[in-house]
PDB file of N, CA and C in Angstrom:
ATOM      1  N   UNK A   1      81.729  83.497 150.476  1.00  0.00           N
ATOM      2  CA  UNK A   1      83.162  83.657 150.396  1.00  0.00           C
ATOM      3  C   UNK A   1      83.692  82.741 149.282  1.00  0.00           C
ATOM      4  N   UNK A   2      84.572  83.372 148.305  1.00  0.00           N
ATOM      5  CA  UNK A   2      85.161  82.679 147.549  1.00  0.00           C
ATOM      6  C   UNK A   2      86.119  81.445 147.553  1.00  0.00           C
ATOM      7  N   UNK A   3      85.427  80.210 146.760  1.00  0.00           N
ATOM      8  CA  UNK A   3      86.625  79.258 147.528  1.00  0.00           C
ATOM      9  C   UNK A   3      87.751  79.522 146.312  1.00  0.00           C
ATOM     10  N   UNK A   4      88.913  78.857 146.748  1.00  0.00           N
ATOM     11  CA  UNK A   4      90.710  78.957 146.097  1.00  0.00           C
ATOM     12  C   UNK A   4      91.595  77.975 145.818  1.00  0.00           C
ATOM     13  N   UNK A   5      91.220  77.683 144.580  1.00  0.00           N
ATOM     14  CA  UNK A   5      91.304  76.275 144.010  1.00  0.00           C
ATOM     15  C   UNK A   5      92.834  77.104 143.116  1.00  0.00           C
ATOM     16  N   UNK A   6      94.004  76.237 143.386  1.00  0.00           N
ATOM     17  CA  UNK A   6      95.309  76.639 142.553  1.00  0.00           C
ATOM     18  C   UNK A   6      95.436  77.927 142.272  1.00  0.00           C
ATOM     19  N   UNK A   7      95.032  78.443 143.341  1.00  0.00           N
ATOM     20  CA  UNK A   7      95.896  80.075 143.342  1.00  0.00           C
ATOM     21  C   UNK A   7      94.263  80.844 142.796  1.00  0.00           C
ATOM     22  N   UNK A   8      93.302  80.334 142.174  1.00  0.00           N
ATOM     23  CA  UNK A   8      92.008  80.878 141.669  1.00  0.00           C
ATOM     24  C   UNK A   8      90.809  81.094 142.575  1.00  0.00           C
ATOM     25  N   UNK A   9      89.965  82.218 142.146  1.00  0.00           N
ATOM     26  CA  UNK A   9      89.032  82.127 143.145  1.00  0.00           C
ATOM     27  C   UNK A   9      87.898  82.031 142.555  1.00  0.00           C
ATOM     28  N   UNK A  10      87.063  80.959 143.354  1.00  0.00           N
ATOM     29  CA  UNK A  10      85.750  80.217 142.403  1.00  0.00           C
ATOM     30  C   UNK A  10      84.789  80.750 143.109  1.00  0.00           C
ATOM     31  N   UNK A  11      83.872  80.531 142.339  1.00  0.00           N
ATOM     32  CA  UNK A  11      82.799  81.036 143.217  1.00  0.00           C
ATOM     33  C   UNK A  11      81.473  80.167 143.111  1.00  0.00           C
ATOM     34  N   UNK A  12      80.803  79.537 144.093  1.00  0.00           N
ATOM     35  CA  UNK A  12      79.551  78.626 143.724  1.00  0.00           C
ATOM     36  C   UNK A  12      78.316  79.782 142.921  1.00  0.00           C
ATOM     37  N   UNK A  13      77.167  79.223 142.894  1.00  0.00           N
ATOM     38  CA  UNK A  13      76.218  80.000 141.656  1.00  0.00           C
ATOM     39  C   UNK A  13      75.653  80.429 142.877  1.00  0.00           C
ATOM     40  N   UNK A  14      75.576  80.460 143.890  1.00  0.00           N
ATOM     41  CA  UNK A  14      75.005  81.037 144.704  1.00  0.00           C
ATOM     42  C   UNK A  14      75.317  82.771 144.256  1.00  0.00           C
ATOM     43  N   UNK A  15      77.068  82.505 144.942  1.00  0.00           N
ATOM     44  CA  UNK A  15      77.374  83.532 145.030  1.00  0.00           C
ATOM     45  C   UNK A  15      77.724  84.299 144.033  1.00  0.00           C
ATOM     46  N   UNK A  16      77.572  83.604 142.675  1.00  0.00           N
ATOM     47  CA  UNK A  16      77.474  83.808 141.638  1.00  0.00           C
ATOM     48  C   UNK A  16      76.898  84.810 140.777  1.00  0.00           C
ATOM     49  N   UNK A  17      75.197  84.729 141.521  1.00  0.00           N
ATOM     50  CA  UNK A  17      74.199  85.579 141.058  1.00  0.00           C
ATOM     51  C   UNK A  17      74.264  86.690 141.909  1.00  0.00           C
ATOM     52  N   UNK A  18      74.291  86.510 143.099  1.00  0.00           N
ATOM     53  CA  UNK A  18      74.877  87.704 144.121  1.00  0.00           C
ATOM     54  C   UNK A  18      75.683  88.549 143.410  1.00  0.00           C
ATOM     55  N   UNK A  19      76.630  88.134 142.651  1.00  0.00           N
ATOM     56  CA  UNK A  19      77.446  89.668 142.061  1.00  0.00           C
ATOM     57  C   UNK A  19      77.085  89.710 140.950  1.00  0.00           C
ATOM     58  N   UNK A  20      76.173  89.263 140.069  1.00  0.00           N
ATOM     59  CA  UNK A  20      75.880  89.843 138.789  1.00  0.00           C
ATOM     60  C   UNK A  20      75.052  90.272 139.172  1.00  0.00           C
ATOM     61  N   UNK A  21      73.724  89.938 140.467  1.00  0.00           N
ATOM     62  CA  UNK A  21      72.719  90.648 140.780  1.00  0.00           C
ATOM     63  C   UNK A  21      71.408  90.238 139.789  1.00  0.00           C
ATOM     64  N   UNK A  22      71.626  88.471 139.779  1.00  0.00           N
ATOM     65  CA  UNK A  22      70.487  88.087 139.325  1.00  0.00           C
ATOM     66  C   UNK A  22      70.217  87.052 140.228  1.00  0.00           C
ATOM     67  N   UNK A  23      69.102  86.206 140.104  1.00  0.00           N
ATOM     68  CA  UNK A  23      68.537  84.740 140.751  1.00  0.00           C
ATOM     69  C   UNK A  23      69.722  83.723 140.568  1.00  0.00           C
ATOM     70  N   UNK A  24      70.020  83.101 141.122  1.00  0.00           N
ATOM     71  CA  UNK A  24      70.755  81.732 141.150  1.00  0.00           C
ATOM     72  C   UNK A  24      70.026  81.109 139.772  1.00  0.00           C
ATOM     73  N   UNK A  25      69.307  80.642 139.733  1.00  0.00           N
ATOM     74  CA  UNK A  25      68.508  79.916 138.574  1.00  0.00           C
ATOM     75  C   UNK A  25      69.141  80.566 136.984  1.00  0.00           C
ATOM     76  N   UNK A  26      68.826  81.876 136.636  1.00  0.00           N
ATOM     77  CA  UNK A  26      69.715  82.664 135.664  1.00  0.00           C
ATOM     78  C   UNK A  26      71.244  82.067 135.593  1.00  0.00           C
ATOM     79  N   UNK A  27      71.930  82.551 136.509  1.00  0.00           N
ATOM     80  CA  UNK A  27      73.561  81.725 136.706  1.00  0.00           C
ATOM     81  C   UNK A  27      73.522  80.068 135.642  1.00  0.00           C
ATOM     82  N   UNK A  28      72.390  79.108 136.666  1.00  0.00           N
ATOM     83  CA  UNK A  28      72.368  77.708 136.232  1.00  0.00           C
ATOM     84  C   UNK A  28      71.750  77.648 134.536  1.00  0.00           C
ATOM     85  N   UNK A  29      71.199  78.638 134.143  1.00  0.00           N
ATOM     86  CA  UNK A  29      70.540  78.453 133.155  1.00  0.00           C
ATOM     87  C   UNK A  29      71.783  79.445 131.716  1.00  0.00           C
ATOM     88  N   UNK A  30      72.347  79.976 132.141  1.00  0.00           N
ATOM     89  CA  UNK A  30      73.638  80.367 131.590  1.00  0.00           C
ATOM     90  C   UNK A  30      74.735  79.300 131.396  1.00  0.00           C
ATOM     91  N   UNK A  31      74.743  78.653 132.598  1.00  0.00           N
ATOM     92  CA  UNK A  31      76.162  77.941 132.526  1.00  0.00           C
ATOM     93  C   UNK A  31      74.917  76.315 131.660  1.00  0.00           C
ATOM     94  N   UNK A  32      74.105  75.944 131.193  1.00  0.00           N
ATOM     95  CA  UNK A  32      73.565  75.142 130.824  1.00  0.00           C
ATOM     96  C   UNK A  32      73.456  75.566 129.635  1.00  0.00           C
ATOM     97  N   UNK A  33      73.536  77.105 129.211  1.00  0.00           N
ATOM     98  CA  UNK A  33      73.500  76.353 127.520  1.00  0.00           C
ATOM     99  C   UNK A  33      74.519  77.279 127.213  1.00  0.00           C
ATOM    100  N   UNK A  34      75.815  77.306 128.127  1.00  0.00           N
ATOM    101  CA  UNK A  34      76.827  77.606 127.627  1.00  0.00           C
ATOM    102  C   UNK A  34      77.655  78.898 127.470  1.00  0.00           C
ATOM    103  N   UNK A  35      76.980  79.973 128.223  1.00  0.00           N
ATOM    104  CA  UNK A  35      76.987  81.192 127.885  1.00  0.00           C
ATOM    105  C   UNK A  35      78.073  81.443 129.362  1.00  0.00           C
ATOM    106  N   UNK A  36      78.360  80.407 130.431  1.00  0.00           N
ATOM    107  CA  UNK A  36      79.116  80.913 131.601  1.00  0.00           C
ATOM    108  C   UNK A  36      79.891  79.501 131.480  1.00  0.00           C
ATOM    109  N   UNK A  37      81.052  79.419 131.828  1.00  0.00           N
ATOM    110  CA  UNK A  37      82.056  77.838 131.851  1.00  0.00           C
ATOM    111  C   UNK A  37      81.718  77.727 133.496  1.00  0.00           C
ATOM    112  N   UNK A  38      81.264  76.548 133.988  1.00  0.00           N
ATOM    113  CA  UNK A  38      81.638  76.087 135.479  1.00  0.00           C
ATOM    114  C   UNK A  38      82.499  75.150 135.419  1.00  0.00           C
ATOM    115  N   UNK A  39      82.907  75.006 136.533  1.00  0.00           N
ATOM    116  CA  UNK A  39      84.025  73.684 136.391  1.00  0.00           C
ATOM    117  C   UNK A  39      83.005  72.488 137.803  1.00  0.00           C
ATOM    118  N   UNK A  40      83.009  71.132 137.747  1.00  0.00           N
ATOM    119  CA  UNK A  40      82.424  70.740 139.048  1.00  0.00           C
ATOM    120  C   UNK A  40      83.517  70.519 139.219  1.00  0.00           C
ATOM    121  N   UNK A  41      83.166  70.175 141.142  1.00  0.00           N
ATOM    122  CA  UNK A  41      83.668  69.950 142.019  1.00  0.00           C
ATOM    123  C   UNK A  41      84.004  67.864 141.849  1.00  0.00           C
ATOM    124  N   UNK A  42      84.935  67.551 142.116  1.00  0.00           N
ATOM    125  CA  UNK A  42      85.379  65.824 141.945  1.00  0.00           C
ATOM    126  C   UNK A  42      84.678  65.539 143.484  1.00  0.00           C
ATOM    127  N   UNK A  43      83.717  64.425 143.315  1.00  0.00           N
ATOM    128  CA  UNK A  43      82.512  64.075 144.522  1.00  0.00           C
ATOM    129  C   UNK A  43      82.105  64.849 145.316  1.00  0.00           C
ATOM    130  N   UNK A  44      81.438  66.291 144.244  1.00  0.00           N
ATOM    131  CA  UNK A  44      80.308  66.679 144.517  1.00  0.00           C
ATOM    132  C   UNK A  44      79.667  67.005 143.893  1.00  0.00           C
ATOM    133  N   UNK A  45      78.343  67.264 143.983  1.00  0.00           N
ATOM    134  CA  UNK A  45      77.244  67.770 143.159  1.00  0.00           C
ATOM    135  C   UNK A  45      77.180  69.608 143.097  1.00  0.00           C
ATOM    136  N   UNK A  46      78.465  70.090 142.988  1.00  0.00           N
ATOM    137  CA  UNK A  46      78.356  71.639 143.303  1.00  0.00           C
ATOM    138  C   UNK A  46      79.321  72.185 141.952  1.00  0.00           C
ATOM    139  N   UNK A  47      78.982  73.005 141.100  1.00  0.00           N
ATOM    140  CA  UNK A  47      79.673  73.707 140.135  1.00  0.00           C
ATOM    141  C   UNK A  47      79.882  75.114 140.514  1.00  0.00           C
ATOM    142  N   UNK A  48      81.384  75.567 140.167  1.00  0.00           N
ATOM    143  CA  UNK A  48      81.952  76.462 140.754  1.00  0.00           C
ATOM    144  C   UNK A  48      82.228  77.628 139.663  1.00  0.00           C
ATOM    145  N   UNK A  49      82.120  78.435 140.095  1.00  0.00           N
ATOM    146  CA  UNK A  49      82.388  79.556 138.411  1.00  0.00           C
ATOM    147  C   UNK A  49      83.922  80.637 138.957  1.00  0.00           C
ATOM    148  N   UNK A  50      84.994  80.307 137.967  1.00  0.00           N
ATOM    149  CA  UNK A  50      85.935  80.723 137.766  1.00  0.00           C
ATOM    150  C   UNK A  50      85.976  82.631 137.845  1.00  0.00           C
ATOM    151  N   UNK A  51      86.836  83.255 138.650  1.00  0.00           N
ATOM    152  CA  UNK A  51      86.549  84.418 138.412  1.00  0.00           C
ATOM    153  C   UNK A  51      86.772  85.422 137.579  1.00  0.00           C
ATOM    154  N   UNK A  52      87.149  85.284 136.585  1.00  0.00           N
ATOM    155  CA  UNK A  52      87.975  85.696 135.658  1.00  0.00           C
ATOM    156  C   UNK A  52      86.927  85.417 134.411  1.00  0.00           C
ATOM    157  N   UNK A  53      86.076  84.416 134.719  1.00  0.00           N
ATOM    158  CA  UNK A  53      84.875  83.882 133.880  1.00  0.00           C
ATOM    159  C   UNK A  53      83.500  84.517 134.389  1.00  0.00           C
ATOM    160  N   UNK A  54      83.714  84.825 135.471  1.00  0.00           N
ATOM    161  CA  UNK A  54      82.353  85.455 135.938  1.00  0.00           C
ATOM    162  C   UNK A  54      82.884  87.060 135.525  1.00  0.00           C
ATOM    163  N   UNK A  55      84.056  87.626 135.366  1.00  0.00           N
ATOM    164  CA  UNK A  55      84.278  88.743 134.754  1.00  0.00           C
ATOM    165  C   UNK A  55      84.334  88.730 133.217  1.00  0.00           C
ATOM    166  N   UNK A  56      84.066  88.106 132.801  1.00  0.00           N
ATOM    167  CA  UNK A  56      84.179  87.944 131.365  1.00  0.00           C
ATOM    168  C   UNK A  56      82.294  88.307 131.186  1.00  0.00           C
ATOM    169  N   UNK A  57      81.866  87.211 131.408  1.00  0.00           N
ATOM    170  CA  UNK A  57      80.558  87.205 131.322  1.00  0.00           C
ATOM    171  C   UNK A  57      79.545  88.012 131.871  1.00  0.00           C
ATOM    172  N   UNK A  58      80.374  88.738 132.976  1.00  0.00           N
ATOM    173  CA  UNK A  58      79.456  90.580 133.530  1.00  0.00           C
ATOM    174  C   UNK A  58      80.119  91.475 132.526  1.00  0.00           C
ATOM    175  N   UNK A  59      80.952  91.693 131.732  1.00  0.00           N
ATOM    176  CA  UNK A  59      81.123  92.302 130.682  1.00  0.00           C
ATOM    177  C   UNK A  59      80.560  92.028 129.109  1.00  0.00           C
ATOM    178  N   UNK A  60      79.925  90.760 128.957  1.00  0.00           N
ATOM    179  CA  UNK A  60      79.405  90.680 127.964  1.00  0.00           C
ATOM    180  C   UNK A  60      77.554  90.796 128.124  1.00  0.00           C
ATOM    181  N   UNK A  61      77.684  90.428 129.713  1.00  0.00           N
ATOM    182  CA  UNK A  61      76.149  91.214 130.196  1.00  0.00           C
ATOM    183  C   UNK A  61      75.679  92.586 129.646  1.00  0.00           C
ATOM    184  N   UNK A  62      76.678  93.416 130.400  1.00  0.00           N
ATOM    185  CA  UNK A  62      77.243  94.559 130.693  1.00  0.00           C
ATOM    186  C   UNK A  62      76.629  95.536 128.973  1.00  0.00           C
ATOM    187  N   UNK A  63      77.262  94.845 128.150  1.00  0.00           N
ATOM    188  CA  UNK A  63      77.393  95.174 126.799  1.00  0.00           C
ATOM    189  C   UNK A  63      75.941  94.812 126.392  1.00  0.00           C
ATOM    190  N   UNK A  64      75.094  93.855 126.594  1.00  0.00           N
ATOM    191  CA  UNK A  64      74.098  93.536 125.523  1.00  0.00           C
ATOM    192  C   UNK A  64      72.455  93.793 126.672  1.00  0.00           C
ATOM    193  N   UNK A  65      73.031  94.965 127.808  1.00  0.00           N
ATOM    194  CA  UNK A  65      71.977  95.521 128.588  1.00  0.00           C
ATOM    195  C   UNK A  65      71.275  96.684 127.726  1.00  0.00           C
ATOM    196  N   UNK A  66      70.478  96.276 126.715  1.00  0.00           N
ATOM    197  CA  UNK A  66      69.628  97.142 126.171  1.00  0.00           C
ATOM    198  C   UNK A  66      69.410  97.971 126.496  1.00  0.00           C
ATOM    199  N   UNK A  67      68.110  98.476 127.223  1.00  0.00           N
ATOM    200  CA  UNK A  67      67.527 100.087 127.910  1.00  0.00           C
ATOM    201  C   UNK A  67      69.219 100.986 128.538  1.00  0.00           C
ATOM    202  N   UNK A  68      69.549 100.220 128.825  1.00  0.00           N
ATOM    203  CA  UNK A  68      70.904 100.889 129.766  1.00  0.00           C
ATOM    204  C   UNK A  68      71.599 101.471 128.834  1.00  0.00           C
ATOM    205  N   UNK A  69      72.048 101.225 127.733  1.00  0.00           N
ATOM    206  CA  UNK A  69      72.725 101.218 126.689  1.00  0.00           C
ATOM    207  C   UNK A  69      72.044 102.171 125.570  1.00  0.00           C
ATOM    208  N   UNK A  70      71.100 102.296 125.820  1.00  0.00           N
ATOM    209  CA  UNK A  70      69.938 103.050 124.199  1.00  0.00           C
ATOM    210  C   UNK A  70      69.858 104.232 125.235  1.00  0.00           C
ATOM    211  N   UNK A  71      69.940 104.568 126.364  1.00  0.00           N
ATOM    212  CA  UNK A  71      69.321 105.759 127.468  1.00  0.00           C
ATOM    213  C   UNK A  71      70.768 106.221 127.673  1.00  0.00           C
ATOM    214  N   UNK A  72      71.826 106.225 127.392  1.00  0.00           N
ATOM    215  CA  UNK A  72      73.012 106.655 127.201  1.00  0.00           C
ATOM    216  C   UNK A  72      73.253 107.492 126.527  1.00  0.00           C
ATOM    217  N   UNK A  73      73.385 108.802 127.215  1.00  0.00           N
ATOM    218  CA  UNK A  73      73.888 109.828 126.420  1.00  0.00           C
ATOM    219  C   UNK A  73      74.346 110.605 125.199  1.00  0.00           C
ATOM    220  N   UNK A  74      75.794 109.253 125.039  1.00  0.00           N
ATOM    221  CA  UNK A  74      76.115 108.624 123.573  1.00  0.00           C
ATOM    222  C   UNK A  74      75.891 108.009 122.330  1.00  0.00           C
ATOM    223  N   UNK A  75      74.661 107.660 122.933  1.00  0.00           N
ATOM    224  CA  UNK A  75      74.002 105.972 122.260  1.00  0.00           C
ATOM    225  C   UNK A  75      73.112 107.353 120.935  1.00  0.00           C
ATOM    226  N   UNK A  76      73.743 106.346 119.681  1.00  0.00           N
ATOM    227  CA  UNK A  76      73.239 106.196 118.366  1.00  0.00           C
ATOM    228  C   UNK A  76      72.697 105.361 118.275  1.00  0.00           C
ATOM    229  N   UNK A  77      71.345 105.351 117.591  1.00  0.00           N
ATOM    230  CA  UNK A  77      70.926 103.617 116.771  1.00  0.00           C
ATOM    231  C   UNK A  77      71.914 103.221 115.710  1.00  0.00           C
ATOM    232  N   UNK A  78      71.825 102.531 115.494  1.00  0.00           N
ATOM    233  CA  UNK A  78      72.414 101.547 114.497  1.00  0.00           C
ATOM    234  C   UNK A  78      71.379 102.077 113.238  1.00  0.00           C
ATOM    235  N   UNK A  79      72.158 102.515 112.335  1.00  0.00           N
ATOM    236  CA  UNK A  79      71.382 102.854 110.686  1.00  0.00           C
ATOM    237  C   UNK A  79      70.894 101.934 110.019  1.00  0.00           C
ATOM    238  N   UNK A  80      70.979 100.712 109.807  1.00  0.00           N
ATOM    239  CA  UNK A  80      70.992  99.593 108.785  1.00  0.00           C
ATOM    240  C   UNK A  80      69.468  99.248 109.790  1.00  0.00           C
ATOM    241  N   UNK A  81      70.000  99.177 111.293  1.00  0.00           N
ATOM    242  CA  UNK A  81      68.620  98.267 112.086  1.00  0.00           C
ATOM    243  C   UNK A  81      67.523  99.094 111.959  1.00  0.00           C
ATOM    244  N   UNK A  82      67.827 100.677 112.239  1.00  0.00           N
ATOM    245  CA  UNK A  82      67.144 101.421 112.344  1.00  0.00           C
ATOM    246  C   UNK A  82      65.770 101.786 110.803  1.00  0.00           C
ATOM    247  N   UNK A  83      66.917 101.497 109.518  1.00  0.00           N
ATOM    248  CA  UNK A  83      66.025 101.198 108.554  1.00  0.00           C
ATOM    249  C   UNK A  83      65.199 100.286 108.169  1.00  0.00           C
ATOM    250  N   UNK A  84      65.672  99.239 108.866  1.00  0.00           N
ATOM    251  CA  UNK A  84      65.168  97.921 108.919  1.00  0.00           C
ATOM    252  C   UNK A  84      63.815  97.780 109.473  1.00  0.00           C
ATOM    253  N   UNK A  85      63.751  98.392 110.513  1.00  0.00           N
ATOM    254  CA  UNK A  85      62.831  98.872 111.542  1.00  0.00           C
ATOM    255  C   UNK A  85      61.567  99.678 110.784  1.00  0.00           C
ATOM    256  N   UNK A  86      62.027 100.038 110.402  1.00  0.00           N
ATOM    257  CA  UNK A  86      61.077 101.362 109.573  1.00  0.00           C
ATOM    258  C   UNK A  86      60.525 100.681 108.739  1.00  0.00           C
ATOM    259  N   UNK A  87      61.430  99.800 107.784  1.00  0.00           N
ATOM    260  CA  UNK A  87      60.605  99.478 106.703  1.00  0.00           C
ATOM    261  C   UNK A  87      59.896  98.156 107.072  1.00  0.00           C
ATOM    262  N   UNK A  88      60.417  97.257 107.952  1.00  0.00           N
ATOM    263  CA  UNK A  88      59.059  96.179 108.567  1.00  0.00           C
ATOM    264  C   UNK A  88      58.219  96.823 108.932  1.00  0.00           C
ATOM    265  N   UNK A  89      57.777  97.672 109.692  1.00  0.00           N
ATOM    266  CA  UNK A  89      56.288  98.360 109.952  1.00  0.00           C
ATOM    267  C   UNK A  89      55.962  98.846 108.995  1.00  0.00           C
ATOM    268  N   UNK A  90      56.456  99.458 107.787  1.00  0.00           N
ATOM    269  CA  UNK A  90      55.849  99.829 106.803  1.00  0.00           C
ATOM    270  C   UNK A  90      54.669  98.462 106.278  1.00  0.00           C
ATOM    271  N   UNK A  91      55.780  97.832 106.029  1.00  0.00           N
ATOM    272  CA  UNK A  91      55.110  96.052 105.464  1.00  0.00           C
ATOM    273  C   UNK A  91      54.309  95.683 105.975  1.00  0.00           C
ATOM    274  N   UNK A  92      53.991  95.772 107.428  1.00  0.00           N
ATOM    275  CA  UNK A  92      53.413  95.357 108.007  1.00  0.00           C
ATOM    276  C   UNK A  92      51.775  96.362 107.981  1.00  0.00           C
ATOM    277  N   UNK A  93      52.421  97.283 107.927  1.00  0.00           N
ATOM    278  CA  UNK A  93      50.926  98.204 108.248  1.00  0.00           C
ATOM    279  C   UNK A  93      50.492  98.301 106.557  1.00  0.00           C
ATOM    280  N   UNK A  94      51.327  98.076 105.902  1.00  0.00           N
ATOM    281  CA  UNK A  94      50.272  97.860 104.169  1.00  0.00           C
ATOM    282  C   UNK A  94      49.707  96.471 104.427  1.00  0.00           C
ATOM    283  N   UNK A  95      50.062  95.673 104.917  1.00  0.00           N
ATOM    284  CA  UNK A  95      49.320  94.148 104.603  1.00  0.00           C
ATOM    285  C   UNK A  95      48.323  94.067 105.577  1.00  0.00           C
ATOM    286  N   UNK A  96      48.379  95.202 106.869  1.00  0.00           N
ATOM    287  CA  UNK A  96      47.147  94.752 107.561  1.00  0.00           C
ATOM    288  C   UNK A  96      45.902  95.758 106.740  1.00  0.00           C
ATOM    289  N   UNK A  97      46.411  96.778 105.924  1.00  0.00           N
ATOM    290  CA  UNK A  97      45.214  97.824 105.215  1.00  0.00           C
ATOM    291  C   UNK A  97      44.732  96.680 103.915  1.00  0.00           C
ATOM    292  N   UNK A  98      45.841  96.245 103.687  1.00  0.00           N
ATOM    293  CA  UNK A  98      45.134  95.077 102.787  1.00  0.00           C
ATOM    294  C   UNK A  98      44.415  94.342 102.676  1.00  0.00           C
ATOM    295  N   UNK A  99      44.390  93.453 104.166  1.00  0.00           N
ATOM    296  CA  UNK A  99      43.564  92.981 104.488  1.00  0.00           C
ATOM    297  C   UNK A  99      41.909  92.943 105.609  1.00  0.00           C
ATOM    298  N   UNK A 100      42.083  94.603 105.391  1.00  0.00           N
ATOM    299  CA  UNK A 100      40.811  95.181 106.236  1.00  0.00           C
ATOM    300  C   UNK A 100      40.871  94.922 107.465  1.00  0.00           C
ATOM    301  N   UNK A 101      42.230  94.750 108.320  1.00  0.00           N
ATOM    302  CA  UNK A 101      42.492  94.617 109.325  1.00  0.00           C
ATOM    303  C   UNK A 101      42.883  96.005 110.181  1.00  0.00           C
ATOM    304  N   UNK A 102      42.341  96.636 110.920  1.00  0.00           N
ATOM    305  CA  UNK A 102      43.048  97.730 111.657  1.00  0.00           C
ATOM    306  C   UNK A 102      41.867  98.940 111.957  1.00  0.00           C
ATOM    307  N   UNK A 103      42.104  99.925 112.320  1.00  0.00           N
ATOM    308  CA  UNK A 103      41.201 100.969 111.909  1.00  0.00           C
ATOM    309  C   UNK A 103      39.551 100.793 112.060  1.00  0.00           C
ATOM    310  N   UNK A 104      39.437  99.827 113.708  1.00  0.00           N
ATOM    311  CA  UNK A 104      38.007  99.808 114.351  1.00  0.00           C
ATOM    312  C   UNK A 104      37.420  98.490 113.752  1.00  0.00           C
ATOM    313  N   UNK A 105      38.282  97.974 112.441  1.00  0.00           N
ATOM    314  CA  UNK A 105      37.564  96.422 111.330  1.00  0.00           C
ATOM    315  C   UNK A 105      38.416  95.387 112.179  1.00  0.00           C
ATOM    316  N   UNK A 106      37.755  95.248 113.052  1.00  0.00           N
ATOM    317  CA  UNK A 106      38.265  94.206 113.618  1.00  0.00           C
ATOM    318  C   UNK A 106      37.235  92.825 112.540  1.00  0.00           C
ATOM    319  N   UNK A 107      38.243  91.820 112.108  1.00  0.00           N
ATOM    320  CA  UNK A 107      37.586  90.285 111.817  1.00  0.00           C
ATOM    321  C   UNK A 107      36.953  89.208 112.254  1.00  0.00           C
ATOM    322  N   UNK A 108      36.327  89.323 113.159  1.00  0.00           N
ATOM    323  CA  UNK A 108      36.220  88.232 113.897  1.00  0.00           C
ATOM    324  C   UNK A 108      34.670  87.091 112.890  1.00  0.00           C
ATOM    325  N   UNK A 109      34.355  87.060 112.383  1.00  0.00           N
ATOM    326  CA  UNK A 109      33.490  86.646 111.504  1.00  0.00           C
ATOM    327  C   UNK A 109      32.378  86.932 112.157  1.00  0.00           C
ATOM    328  N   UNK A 110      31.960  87.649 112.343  1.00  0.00           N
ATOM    329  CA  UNK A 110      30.408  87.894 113.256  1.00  0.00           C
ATOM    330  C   UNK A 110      30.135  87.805 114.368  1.00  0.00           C
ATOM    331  N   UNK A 111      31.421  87.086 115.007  1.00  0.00           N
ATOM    332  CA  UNK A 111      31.439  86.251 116.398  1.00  0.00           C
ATOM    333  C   UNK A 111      32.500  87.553 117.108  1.00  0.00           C
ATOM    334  N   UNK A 112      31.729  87.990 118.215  1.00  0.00           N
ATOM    335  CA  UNK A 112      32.388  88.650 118.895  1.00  0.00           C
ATOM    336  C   UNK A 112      32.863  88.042 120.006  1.00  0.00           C
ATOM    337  N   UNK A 113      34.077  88.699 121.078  1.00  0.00           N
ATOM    338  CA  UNK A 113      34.322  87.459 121.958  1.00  0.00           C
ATOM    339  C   UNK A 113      33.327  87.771 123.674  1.00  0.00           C
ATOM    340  N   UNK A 114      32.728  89.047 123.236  1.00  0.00           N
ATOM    341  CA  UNK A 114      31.476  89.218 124.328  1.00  0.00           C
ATOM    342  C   UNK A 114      30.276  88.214 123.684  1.00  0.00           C
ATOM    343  N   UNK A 115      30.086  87.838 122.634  1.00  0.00           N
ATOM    344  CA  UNK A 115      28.988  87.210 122.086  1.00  0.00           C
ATOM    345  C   UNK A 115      29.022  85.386 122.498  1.00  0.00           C
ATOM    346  N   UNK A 116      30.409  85.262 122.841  1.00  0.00           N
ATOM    347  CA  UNK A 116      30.021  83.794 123.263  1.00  0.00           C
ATOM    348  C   UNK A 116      29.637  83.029 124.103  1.00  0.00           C
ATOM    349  N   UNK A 117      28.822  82.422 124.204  1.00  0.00           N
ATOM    350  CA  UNK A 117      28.098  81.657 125.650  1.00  0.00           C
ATOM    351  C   UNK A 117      28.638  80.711 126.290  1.00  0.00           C
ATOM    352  N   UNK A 118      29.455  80.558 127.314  1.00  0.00           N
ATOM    353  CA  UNK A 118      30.513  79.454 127.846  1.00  0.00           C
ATOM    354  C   UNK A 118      29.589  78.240 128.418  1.00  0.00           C
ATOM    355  N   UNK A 119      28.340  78.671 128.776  1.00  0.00           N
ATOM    356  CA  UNK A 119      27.739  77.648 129.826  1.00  0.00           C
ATOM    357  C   UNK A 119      27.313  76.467 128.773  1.00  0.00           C
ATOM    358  N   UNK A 120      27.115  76.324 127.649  1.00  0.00           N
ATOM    359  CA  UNK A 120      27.379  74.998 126.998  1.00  0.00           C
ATOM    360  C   UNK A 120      26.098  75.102 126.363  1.00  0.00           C
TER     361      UNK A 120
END
């Protein structure tokens, strides 16, 4: 139950994660590097999250929920990322042909990792 601090309703991280529908720990690890405001409690060890702040921050959840968001009906990629995308694997798959990496050539210098003897 929400406590009601000057007309506001706070909510501990308990109940915190309960409505975003993550772990308590997530909540504490948000409001630690800043991404949720808590306010503490004056002689206690309990931080309370503003509700209006816990709605702020399920909307910026909300927004940067990947799969949820790309499986959307609507959902375009982004052109610039999408080229971006394309052309790092390009780069990537010329520098591994470059370097005789790929295509069954595995490197391992002779040493396979079935070939090594652990017992000393």
């Amino acid at each position: 139950m929400p406590l009601v601090l000057d007309g506001s309703r706070y909510y501990t991280t308990t109940e915190a994660a309960a409505r975003l529908g993550v772990r308590p720990g997530s909540v504490r690890d948000a409001v630690a590097r800043g991404a949720l405001a808590a306010r503490g409690l004056v002689g206690m060890r309990r931080n309370v999250i503003a509700e209006d702040e816990l709605a702020r921050y399920e909307a910026v959840r909300a927004a940067h929920a990947g799969w949820a968001t790309r499986k959307a009906a609507d959902y375009t990629p982004h052109a610039s990322r999408s080229a971006y995308q394309r052309e790092w694997r390009r780069r990537k798959r010329d520098q591994m042909e470059r370097s005789g990496v790929g295509a069954g050539n595995d490197q391992h210098d002779g040493v396979r990792p079935v070939d090594i003897d652990h017992r000393g």
